[in-house]
C-alpha atoms as a PDB file:
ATOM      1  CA  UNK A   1      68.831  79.824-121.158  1.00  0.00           C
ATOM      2  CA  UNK A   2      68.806  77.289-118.729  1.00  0.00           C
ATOM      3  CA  UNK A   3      65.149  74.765-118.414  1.00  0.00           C
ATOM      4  CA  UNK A   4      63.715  75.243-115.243  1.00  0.00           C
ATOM      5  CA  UNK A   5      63.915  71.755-113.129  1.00  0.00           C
ATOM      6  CA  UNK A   6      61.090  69.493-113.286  1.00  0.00           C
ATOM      7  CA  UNK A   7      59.024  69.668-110.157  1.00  0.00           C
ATOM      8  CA  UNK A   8      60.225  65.889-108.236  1.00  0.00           C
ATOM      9  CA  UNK A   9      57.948  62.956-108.600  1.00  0.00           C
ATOM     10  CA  UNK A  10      56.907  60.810-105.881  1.00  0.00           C
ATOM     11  CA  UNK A  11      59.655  58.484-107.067  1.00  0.00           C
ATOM     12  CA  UNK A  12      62.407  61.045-107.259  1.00  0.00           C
ATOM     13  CA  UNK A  13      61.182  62.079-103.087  1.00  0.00           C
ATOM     14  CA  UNK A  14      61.219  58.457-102.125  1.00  0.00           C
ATOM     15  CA  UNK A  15      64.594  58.262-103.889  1.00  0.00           C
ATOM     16  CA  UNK A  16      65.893  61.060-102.371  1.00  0.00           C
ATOM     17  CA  UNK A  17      64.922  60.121 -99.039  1.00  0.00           C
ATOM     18  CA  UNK A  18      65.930  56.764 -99.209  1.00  0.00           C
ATOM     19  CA  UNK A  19      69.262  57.560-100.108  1.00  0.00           C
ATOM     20  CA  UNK A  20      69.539  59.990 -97.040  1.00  0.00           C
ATOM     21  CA  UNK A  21      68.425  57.333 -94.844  1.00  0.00           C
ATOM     22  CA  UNK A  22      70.967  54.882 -96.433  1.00  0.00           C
ATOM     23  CA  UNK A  23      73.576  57.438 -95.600  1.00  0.00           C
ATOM     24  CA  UNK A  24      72.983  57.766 -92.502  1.00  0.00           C
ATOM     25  CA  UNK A  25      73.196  53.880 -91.442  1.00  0.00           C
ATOM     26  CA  UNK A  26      75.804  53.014 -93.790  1.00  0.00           C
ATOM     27  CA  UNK A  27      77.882  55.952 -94.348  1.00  0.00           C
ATOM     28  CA  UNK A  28      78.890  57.165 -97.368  1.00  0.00           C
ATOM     29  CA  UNK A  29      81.428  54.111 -97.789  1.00  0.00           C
ATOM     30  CA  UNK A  30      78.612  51.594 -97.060  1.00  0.00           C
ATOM     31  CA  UNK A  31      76.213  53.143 -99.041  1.00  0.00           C
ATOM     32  CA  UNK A  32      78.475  51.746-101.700  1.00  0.00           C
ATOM     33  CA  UNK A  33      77.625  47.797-101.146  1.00  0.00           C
ATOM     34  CA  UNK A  34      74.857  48.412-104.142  1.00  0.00           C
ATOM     35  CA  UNK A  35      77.009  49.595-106.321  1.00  0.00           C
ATOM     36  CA  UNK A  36      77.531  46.030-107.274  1.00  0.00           C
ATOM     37  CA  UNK A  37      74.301  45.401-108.276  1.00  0.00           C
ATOM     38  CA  UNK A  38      74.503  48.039-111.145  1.00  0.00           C
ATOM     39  CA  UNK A  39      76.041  45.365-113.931  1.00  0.00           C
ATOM     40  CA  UNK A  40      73.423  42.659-113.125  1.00  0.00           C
ATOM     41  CA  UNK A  41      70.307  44.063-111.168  1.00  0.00           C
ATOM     42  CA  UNK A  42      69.792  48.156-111.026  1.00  0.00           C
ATOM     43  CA  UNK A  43      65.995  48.284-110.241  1.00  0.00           C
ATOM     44  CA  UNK A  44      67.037  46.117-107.166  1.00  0.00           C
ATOM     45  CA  UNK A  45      69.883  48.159-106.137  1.00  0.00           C
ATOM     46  CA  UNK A  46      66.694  50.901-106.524  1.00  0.00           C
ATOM     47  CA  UNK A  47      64.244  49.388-104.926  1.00  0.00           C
ATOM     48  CA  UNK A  48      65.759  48.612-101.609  1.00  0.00           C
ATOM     49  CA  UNK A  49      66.534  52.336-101.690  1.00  0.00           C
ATOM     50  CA  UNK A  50      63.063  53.912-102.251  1.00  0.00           C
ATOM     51  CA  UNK A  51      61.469  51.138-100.737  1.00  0.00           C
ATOM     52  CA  UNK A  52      63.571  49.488 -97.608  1.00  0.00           C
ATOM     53  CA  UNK A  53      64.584  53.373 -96.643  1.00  0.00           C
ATOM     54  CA  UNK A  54      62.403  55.751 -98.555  1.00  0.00           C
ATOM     55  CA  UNK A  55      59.375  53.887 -97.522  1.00  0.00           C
ATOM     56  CA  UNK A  56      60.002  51.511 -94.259  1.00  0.00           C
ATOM     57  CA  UNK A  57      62.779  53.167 -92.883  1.00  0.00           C
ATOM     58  CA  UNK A  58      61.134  57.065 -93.140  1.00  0.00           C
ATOM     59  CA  UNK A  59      57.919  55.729 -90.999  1.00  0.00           C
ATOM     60  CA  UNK A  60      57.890  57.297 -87.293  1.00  0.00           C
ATOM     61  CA  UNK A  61      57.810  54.684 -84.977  1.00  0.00           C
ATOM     62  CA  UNK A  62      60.620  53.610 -83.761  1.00  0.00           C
ATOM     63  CA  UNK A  63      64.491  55.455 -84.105  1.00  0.00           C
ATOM     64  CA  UNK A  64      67.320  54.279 -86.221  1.00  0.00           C
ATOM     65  CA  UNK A  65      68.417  52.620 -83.267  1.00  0.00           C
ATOM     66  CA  UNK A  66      66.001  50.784 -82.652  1.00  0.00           C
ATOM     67  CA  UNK A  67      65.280  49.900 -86.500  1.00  0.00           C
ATOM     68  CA  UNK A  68      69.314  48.425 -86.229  1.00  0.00           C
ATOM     69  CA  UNK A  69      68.499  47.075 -83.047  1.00  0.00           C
ATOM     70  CA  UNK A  70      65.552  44.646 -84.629  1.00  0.00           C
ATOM     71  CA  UNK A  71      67.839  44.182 -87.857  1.00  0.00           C
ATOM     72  CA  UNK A  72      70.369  42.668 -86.294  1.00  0.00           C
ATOM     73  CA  UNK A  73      67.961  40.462 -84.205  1.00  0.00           C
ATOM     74  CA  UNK A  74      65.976  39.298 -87.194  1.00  0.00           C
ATOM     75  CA  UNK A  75      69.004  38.597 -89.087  1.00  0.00           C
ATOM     76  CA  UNK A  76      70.763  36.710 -86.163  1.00  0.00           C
ATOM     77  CA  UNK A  77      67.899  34.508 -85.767  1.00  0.00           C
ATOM     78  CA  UNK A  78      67.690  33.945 -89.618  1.00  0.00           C
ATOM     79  CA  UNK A  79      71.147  32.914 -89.737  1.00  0.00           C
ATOM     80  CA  UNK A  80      71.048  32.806 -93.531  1.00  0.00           C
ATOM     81  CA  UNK A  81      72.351  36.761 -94.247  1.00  0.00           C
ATOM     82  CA  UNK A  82      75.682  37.102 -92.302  1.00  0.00           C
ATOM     83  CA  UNK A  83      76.989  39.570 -94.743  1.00  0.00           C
ATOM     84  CA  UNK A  84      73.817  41.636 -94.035  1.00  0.00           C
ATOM     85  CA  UNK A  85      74.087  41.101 -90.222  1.00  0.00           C
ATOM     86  CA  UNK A  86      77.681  42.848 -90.816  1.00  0.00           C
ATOM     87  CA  UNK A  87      76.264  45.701 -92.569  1.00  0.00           C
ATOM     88  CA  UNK A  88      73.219  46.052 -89.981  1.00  0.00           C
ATOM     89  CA  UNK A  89      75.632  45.710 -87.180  1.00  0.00           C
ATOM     90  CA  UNK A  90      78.407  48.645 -89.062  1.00  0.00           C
ATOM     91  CA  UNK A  91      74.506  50.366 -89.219  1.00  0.00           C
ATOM     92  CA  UNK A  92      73.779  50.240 -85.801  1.00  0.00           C
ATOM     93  CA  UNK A  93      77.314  51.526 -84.389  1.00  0.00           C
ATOM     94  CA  UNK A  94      77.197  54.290 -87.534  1.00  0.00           C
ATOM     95  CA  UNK A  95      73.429  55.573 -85.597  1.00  0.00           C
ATOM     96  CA  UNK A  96      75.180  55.638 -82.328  1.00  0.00           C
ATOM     97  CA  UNK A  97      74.150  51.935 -80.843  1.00  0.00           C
ATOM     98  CA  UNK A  98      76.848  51.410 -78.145  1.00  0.00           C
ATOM     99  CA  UNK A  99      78.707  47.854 -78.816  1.00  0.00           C
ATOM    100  CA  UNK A 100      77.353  45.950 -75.499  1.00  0.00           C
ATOM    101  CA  UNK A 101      73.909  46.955 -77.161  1.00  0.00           C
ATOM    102  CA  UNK A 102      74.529  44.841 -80.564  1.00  0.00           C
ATOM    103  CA  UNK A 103      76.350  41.899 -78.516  1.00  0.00           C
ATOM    104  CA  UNK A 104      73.215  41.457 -75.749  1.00  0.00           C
ATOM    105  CA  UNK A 105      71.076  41.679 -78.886  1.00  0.00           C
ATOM    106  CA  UNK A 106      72.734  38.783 -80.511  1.00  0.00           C
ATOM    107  CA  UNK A 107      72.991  37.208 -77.275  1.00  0.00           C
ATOM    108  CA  UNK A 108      69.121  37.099 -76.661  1.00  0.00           C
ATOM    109  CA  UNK A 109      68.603  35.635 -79.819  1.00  0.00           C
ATOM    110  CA  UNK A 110      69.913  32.426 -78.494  1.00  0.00           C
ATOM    111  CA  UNK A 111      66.614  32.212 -76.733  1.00  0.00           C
ATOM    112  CA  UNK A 112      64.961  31.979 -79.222  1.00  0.00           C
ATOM    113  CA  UNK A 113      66.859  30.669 -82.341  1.00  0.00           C
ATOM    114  CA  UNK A 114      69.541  28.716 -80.709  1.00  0.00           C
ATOM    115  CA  UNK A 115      72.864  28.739 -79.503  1.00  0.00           C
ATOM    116  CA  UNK A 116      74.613  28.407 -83.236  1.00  0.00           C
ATOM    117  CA  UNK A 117      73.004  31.564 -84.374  1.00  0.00           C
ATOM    118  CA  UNK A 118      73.856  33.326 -81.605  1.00  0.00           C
ATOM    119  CA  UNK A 119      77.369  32.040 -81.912  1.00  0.00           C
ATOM    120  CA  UNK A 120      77.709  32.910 -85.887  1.00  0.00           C
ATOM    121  CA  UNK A 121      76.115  36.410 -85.064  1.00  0.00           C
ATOM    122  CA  UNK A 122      78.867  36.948 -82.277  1.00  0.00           C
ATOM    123  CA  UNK A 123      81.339  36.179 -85.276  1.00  0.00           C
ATOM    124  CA  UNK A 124      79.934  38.350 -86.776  1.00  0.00           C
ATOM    125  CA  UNK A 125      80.416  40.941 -84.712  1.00  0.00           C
ATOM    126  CA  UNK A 126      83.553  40.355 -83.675  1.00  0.00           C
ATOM    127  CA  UNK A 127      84.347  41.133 -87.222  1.00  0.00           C
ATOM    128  CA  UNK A 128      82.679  44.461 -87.329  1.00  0.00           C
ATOM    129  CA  UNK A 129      84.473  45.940 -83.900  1.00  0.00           C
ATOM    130  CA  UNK A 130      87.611  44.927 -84.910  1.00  0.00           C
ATOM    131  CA  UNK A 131      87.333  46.631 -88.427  1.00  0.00           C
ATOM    132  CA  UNK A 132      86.802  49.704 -85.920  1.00  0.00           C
ATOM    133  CA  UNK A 133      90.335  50.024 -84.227  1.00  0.00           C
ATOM    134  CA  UNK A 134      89.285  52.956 -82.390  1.00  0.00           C
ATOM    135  CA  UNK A 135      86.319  51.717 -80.770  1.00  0.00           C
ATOM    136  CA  UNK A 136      86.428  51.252 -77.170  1.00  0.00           C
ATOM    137  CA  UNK A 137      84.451  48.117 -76.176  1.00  0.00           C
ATOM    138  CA  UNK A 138      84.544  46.459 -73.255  1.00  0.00           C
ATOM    139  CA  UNK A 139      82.661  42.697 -72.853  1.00  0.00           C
ATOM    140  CA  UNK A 140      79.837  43.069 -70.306  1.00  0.00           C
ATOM    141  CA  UNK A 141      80.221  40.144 -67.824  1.00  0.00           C
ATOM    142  CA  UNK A 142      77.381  39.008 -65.669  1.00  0.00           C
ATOM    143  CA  UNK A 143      78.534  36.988 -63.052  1.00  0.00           C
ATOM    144  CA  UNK A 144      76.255  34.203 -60.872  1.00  0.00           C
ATOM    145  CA  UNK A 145      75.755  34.906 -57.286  1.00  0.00           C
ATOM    146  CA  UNK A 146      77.862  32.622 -56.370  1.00  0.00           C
ATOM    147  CA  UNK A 147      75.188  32.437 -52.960  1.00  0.00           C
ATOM    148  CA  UNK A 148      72.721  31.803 -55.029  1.00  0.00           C
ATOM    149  CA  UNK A 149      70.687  28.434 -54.491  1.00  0.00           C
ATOM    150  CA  UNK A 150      69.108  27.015 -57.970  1.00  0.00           C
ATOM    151  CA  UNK A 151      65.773  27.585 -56.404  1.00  0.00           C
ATOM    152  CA  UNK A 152      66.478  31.339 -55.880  1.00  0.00           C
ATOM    153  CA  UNK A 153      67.488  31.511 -59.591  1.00  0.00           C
ATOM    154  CA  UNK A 154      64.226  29.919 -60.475  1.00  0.00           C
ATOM    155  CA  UNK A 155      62.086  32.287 -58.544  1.00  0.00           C
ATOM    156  CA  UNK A 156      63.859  35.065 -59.899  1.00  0.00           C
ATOM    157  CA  UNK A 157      63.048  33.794 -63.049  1.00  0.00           C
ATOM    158  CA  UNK A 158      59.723  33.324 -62.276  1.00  0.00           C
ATOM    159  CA  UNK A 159      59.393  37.509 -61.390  1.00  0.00           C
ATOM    160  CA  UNK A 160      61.009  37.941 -64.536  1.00  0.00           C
ATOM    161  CA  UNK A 161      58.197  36.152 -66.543  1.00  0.00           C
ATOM    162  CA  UNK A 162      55.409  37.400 -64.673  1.00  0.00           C
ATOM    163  CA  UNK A 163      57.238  41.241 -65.234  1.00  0.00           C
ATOM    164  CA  UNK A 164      57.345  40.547 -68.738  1.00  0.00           C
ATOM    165  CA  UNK A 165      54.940  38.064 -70.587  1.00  0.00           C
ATOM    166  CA  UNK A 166      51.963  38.180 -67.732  1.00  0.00           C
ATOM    167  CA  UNK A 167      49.757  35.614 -67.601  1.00  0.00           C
ATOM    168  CA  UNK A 168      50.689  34.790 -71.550  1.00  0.00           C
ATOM    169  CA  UNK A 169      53.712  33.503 -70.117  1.00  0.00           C
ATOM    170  CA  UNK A 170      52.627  31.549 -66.982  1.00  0.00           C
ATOM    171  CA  UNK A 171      50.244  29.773 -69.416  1.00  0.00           C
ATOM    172  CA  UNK A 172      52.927  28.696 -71.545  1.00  0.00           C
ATOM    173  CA  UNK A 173      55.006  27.152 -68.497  1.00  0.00           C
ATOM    174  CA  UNK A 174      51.768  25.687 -67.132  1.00  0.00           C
ATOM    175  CA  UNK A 175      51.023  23.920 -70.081  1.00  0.00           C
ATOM    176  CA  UNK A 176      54.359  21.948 -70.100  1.00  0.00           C
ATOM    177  CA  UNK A 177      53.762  20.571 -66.679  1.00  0.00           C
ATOM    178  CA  UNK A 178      52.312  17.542 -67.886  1.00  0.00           C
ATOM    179  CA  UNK A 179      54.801  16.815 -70.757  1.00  0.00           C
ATOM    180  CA  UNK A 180      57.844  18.480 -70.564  1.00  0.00           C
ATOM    181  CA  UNK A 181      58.395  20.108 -66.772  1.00  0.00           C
ATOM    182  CA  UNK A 182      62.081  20.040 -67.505  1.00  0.00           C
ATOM    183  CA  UNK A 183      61.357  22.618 -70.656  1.00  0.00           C
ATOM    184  CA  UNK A 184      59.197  24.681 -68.278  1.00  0.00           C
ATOM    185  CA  UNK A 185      62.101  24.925 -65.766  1.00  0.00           C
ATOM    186  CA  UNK A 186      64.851  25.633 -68.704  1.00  0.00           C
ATOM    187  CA  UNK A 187      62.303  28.462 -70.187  1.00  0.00           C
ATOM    188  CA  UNK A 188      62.231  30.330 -66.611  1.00  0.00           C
ATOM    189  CA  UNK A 189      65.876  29.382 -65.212  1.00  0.00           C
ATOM    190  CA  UNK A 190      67.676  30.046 -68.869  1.00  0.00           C
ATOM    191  CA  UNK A 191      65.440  32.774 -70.738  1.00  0.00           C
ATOM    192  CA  UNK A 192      64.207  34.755 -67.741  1.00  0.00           C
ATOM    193  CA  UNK A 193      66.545  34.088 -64.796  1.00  0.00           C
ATOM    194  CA  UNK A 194      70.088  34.360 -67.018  1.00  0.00           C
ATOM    195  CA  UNK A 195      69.033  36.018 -70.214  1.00  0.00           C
ATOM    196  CA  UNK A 196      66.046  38.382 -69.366  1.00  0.00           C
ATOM    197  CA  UNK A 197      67.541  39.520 -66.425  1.00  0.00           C
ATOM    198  CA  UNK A 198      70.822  40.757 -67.808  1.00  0.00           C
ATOM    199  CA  UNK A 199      71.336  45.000 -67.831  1.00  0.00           C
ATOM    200  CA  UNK A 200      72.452  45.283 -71.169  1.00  0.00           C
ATOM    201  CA  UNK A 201      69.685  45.328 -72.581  1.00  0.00           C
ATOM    202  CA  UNK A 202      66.452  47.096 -71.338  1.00  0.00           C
ATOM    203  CA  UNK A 203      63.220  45.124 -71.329  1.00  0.00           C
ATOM    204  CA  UNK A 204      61.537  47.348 -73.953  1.00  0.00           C
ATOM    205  CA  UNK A 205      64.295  46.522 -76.155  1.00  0.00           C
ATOM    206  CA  UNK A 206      64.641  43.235 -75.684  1.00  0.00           C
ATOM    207  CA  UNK A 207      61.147  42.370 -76.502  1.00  0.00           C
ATOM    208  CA  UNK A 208      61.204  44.737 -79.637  1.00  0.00           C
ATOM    209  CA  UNK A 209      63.903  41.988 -80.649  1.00  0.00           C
ATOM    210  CA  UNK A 210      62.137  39.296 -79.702  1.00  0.00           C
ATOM    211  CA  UNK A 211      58.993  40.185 -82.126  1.00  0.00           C
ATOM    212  CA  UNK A 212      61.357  41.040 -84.859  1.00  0.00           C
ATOM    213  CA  UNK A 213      62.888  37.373 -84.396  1.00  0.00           C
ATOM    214  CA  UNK A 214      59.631  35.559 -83.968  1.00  0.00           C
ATOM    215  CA  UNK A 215      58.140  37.068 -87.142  1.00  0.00           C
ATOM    216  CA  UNK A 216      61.201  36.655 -88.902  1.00  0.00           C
ATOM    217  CA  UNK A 217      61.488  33.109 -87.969  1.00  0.00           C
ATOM    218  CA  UNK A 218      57.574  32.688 -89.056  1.00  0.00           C
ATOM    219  CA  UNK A 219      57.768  29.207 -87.198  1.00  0.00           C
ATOM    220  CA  UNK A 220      56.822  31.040 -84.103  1.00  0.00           C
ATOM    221  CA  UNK A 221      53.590  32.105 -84.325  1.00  0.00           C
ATOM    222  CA  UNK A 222      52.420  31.179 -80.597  1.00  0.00           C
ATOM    223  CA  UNK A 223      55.718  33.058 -79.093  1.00  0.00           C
ATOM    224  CA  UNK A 224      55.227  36.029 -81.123  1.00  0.00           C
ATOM    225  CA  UNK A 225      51.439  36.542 -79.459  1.00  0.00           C
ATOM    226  CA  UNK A 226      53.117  36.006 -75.898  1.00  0.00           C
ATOM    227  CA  UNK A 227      55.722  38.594 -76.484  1.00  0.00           C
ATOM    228  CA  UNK A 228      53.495  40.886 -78.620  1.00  0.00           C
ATOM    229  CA  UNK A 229      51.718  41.163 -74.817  1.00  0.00           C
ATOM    230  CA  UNK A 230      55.265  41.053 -73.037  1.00  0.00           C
ATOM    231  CA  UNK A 231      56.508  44.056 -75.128  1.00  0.00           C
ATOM    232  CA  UNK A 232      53.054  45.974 -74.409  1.00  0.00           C
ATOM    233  CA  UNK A 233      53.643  44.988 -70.748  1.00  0.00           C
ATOM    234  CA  UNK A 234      57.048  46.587 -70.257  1.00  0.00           C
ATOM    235  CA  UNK A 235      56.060  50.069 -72.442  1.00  0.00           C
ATOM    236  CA  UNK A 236      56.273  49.211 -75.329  1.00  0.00           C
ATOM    237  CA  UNK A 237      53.484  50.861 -77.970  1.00  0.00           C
ATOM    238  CA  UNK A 238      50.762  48.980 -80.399  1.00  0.00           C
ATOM    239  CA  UNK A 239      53.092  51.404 -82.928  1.00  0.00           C
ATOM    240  CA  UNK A 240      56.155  50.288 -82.456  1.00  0.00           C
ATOM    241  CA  UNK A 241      55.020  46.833 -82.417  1.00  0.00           C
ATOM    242  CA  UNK A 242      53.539  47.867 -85.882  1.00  0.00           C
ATOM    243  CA  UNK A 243      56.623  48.990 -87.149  1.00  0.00           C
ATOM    244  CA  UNK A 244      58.555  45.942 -86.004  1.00  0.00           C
ATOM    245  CA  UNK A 245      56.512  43.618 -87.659  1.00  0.00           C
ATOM    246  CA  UNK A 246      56.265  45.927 -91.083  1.00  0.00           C
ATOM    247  CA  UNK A 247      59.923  46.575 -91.127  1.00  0.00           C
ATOM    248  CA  UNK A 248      60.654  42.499 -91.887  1.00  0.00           C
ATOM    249  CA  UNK A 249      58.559  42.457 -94.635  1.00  0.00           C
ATOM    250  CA  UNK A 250      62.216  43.973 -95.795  1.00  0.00           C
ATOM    251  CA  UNK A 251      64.039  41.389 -94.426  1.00  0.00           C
ATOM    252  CA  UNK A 252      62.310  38.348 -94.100  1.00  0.00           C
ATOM    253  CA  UNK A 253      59.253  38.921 -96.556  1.00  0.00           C
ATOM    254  CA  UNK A 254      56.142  39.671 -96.667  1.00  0.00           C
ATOM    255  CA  UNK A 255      54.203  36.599 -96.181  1.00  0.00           C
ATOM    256  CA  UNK A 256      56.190  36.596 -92.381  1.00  0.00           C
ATOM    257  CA  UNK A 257      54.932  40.524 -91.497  1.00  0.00           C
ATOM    258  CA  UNK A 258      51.411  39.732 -93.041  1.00  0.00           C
ATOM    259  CA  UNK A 259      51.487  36.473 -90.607  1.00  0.00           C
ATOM    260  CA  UNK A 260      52.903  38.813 -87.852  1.00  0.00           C
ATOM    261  CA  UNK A 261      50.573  41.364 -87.797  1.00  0.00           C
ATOM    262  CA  UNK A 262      47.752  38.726 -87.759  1.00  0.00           C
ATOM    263  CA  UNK A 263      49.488  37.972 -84.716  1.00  0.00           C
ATOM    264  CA  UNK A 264      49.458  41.831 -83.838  1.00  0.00           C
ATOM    265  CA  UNK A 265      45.451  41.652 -84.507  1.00  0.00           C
ATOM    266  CA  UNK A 266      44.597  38.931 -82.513  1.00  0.00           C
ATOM    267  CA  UNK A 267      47.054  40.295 -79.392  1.00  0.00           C
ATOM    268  CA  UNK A 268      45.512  43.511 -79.728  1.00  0.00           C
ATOM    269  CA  UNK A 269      42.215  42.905 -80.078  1.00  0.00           C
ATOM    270  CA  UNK A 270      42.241  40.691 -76.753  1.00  0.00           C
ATOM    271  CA  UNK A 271      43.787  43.526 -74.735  1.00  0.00           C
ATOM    272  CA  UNK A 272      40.966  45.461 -75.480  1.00  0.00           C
ATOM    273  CA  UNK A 273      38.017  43.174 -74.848  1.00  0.00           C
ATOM    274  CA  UNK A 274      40.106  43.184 -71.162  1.00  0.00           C
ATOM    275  CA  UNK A 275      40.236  47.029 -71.027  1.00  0.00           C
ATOM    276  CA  UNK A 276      44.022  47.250 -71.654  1.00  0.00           C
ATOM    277  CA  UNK A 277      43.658  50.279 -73.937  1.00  0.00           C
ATOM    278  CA  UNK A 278      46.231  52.317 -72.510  1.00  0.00           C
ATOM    279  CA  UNK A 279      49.604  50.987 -74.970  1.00  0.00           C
END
């Protein structure tokens, strides 16, 4: 006579779940990349199952999209886990993330972690399409008005910010007048005018990126505040914002989610001592 099965543990559910979740960003061929770590390190092939999907990636809050979406963004700005970018990026196309999606993502990371990550995350990616020979991708190319003066890119710039970061923003260019005007100018004309402004990317989405970068960075405490407010500006939620930050405690640690949602905190708490208790 056959035992009955043992009712699951908690374990065995987070397991369980994990392992769906894995499945459904990696496939069941990517699923496979901890299979390596059986020989050397089991409990950590385990671990980022019931606890980076189980656990982080199970939370409502934000789709699987959007979960790939910050991956990638963290991990671009990082620039220390290109093999992990890959697998994010095979992630994000796996949950249906269209490619112009992943390369604007990369792309906006340049804002904020430089033109060399940007560059090694567009390798990247490169990579990952052309693993994918039936994938139909087709570079987005914004063109310049070419009747465009410098001072109408600046102001659009300016609209930009203001749309975006609010007055968190404008306080940040008016504090470089004094020092660094030049910086002020590059922040509007570069970030807002030619990054910000491009259609590839909504603005909800591009700020979600932008927290996950800041707090995965952890050297941008400041920035993170300022676009903490920009993503609640452009309808965003105080949840997903939540989720953003808790999610890199997977892939940048915790010490850089506790520090980012001391950021969260502080942002929050100042919206609401202004009324702003609609996000």
């Amino acid at each position: 006579m056959t035992a009955p099965a043992a009712p699951a543990t908690p374990s065995a559910d987070r397991h369980a779940r994990g392992l769906a979740l894995l499945h459904e960003v990696a496939g069941p061929e990517g699923a496979g990349v901890l299979d390596g770590l059986a020989g050397i390190a089991p409990d950590l092939a385990r671990l980022t199952v019931e606890f980076g999907y189980g656990d982080v990636y199970a939370r409502p809050g934000l789709t699987l999209a959007q979960r790939q979406l910050v991956n990638v963004a963290a991990l671009t700005a990082l620039g220390t886990a290109a093999p992990q970018l890959r697998f994010h990026i095979d992630g994000a196309l796996n949950v249906g993330v269209e490619p112009p999606a992943i390369v604007e993502t990369v792309l906006h990371t340049a804002v904020y972690a430089g033109f060399p990550a940007a560059l090694n995350g567009i390798a990247v990616a490169k990579a990952a399409f052309a693993a994918r020979p039936g994938l139909d991708f087709t570079p987005v190319r914004s063109e310049a008005d070419g009747e465009e003066t410098l001072r109408e890119r600046h102001e659009r710039g300016l609209a930009a910010l203001e749309r975006v970061d609010g007055e968190a923003g404008e306080r940040v260019v008016a504090s470089l007048a004094d020092i660094a005007p030049a910086l002020a100018d590059h922040i509007v004309d570069f970030a807002f005018a030619d990054v910000y402004s491009r259609s590839a990317l909504d603005l909800k989405t591009r700020e979600l990126a932008t927290v996950a970068a800041c707090t995965a960075l952890g050297t941008a405490g400041p920035q993170l505040r300022v676009h903490l407010h920009g993503l609640l500006n452009v309808g965003g939620t105080r949840q997903e914002a939540v989720e953003t930050i808790t999610q890199m405690a997977v892939y940048a640690g915790f010490p850089a989610a506790l520090n980012g949602i001391a950021a969260a905190r502080e942002v929050f708490a100042e919206r609401d001592a202004a009324g702003r208790t609609g996000e």
